[in-house]
C-alpha atoms as a PDB file:
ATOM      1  CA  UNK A   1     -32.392  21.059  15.533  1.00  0.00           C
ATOM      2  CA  UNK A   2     -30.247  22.574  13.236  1.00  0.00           C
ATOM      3  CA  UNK A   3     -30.754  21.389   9.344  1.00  0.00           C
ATOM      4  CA  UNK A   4     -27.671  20.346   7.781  1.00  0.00           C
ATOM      5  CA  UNK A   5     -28.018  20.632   3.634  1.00  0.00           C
ATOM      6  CA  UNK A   6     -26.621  17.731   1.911  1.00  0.00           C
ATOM      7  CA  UNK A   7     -23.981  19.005  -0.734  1.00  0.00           C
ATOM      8  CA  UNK A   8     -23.743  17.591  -4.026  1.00  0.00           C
ATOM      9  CA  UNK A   9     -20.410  16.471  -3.329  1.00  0.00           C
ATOM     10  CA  UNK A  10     -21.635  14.488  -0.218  1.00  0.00           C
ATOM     11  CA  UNK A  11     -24.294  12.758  -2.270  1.00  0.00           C
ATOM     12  CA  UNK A  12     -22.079  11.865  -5.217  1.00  0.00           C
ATOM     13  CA  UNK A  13     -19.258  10.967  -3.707  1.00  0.00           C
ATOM     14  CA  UNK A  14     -19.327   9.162  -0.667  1.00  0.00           C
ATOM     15  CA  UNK A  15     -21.089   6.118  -1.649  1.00  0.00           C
ATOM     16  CA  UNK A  16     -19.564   5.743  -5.110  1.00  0.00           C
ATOM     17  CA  UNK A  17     -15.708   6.096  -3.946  1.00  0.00           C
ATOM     18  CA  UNK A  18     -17.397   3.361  -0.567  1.00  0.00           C
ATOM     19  CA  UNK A  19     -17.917   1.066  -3.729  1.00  0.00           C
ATOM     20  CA  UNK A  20     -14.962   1.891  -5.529  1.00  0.00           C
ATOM     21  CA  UNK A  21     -13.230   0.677  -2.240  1.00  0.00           C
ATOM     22  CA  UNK A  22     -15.176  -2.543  -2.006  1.00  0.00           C
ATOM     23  CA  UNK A  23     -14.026  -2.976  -5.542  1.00  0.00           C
ATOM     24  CA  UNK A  24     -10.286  -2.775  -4.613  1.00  0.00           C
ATOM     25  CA  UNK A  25     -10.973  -5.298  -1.841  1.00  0.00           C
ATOM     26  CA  UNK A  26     -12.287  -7.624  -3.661  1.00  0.00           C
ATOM     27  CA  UNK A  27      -9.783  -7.524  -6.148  1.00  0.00           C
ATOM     28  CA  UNK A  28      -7.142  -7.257  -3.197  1.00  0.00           C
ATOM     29  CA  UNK A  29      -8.581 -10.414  -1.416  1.00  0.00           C
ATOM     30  CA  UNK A  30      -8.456 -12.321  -4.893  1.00  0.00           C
ATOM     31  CA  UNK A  31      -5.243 -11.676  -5.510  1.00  0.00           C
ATOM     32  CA  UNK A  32      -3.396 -11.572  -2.158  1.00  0.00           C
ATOM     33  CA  UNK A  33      -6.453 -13.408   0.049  1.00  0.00           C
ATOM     34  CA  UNK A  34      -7.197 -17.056  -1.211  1.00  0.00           C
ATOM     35  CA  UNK A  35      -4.031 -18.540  -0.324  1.00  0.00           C
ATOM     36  CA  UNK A  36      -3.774 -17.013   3.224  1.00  0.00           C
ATOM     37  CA  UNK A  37      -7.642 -17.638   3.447  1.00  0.00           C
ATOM     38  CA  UNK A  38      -6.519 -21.388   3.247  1.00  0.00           C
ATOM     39  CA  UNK A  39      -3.839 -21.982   5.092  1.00  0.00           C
ATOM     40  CA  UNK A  40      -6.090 -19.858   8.307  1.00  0.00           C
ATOM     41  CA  UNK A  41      -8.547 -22.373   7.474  1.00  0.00           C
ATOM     42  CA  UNK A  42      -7.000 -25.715   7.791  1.00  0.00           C
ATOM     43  CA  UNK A  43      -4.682 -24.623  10.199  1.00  0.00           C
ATOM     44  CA  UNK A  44      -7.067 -23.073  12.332  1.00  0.00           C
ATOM     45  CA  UNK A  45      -9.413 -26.169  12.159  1.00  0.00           C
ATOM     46  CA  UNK A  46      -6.367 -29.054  12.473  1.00  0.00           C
ATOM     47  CA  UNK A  47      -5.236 -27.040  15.897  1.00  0.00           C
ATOM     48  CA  UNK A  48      -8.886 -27.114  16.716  1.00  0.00           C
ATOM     49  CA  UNK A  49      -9.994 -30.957  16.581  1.00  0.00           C
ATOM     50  CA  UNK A  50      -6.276 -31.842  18.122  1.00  0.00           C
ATOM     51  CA  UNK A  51      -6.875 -29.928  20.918  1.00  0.00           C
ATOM     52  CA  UNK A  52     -10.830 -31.424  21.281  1.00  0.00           C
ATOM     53  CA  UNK A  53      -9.508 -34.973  20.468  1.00  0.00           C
ATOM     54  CA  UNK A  54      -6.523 -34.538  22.537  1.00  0.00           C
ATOM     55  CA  UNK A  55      -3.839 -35.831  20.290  1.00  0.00           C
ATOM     56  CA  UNK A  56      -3.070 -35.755  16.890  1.00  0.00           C
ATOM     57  CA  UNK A  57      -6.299 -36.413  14.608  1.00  0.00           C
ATOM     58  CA  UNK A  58      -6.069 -39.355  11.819  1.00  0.00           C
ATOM     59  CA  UNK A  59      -7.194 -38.711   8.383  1.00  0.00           C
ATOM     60  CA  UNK A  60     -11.038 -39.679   8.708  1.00  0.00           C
ATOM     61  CA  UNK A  61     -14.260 -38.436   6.392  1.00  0.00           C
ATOM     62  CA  UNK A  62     -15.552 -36.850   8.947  1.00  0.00           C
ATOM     63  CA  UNK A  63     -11.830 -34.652   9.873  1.00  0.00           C
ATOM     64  CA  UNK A  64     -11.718 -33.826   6.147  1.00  0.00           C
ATOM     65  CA  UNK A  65     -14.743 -32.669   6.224  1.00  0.00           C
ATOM     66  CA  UNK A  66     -14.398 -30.288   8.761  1.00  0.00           C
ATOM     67  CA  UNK A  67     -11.285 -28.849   7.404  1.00  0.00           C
ATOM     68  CA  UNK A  68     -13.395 -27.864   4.062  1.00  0.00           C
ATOM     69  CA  UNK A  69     -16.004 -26.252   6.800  1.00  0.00           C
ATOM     70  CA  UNK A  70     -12.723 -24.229   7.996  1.00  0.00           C
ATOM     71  CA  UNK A  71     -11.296 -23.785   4.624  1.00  0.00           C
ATOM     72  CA  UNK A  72     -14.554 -22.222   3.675  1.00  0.00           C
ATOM     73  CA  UNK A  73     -15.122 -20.275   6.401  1.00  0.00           C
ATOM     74  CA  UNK A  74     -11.126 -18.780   6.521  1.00  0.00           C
ATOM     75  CA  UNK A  75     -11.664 -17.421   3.384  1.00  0.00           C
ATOM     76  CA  UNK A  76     -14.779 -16.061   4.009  1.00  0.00           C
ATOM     77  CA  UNK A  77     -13.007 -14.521   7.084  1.00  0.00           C
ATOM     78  CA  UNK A  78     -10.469 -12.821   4.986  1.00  0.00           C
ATOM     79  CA  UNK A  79     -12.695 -11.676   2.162  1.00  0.00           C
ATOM     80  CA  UNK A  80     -14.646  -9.699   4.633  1.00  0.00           C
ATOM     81  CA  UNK A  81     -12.059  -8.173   6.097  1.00  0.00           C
ATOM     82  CA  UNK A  82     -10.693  -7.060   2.834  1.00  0.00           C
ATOM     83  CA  UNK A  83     -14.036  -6.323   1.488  1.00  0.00           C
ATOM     84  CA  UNK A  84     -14.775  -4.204   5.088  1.00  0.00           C
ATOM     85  CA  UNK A  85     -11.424  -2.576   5.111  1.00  0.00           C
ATOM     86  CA  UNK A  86     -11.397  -1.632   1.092  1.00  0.00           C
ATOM     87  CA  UNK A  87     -14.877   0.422   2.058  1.00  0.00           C
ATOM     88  CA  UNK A  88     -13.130   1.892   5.003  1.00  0.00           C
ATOM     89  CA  UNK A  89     -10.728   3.546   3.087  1.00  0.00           C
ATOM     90  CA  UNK A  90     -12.695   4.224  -0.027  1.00  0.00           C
ATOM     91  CA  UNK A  91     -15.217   6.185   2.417  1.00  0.00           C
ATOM     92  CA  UNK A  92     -12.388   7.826   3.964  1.00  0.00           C
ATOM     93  CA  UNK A  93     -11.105   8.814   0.266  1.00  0.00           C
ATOM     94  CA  UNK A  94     -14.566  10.129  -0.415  1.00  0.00           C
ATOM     95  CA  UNK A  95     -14.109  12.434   2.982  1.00  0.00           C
ATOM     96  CA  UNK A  96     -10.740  13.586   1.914  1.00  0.00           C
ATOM     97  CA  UNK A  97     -12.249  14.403  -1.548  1.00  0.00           C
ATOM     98  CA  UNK A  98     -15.254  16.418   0.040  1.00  0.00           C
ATOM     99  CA  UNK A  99     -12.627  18.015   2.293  1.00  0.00           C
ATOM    100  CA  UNK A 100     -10.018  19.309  -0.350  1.00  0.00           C
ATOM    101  CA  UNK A 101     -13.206  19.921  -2.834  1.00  0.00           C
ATOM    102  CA  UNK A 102     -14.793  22.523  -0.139  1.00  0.00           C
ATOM    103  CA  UNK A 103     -11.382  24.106   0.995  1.00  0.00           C
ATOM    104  CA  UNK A 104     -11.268  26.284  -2.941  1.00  0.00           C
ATOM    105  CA  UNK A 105     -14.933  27.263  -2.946  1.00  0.00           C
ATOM    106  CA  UNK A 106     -15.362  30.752  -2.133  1.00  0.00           C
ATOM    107  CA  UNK A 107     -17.517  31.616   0.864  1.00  0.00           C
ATOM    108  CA  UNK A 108     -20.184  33.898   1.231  1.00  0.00           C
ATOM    109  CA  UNK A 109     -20.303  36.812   3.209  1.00  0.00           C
ATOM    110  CA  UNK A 110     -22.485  37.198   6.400  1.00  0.00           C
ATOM    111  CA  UNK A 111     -24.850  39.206   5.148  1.00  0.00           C
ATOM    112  CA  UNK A 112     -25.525  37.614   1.753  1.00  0.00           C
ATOM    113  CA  UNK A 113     -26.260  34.111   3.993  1.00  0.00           C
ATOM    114  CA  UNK A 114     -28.849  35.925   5.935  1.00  0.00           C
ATOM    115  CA  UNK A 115     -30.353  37.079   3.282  1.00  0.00           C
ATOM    116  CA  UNK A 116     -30.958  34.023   2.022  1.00  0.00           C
END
C-alpha cells in the first residue's frame, strides 16, 4: 500500500476554507433562511394535521403547539442544508485551491525522486 504524503497545502487548507464555508452558510441561512424556514414549517405541519384530522383543523393549544414543533424543526431543516451545502463548496474551494496551487510548482526529475 502505497503511502500518500500529506502536503502542506492539504493540511492547511482543506479544513479551514470547510469552515470558512460553514461560515457563509450560516450567514446565508440567517439572512435568506429564517423566513423560508417558517413558512416550510407551518405549512408543512397545517397540511399535515388536515390531512390526519381529515378536514380543516380549528385553532386549539394543542394545533398551535405543533405548528411551533414544525416551525422549529423547518428551520432547523434549512439551516442544515445551508450549513451542509456552505461546507460543500468551501471544501470544494479548498480542492480548487490545492489544484491551481500544485499546477506552478516545478517538478522534479526522475532521477532526483529516486534518489530520495
Amino acid at each position: 500500500m502505497p503511502h500518500v504524503k500529506s502536503t502542506p497545502t492539504n493540511s492547511t487548507f482543506l479544513p479551514l476554507l470547510k469552515s470558512i464555508g460553514a461560515a457563509i452558510g450560516v450567514l446565508v441561512f440567517l439572512v435568506s433562511g429564517i423566513i423560508p424556514g417558517f413558512y416550510f414549517g407551518s405549512y408543512s405541519t397545517l397540511i399535515l394535521l388536515s390531512h390526519l384530522a381529515g378536514g380543516s383543523v380549528e385553532t386549539a393549544t394543542i394545533v398551535r403547539l405543533l405548528r411551533v414543533v414544525g416551525i422549529a424543526l423547518g428551520i432547523f431543516c434549512v439551516g442544515s442544508f445551508h450549513i451542509v451545502l456552505g461546507s460543500v463548496f468551501g471544501t470544494a474551494m479548498g480542492y480548487a485551491v490545492d489544484v491551481i496551487s500544485s499546477v506552478g510548482k516545478a517538478k522534479k526529475p526522475a532521477e532526483a525522486q529516486a534518489n530520495n
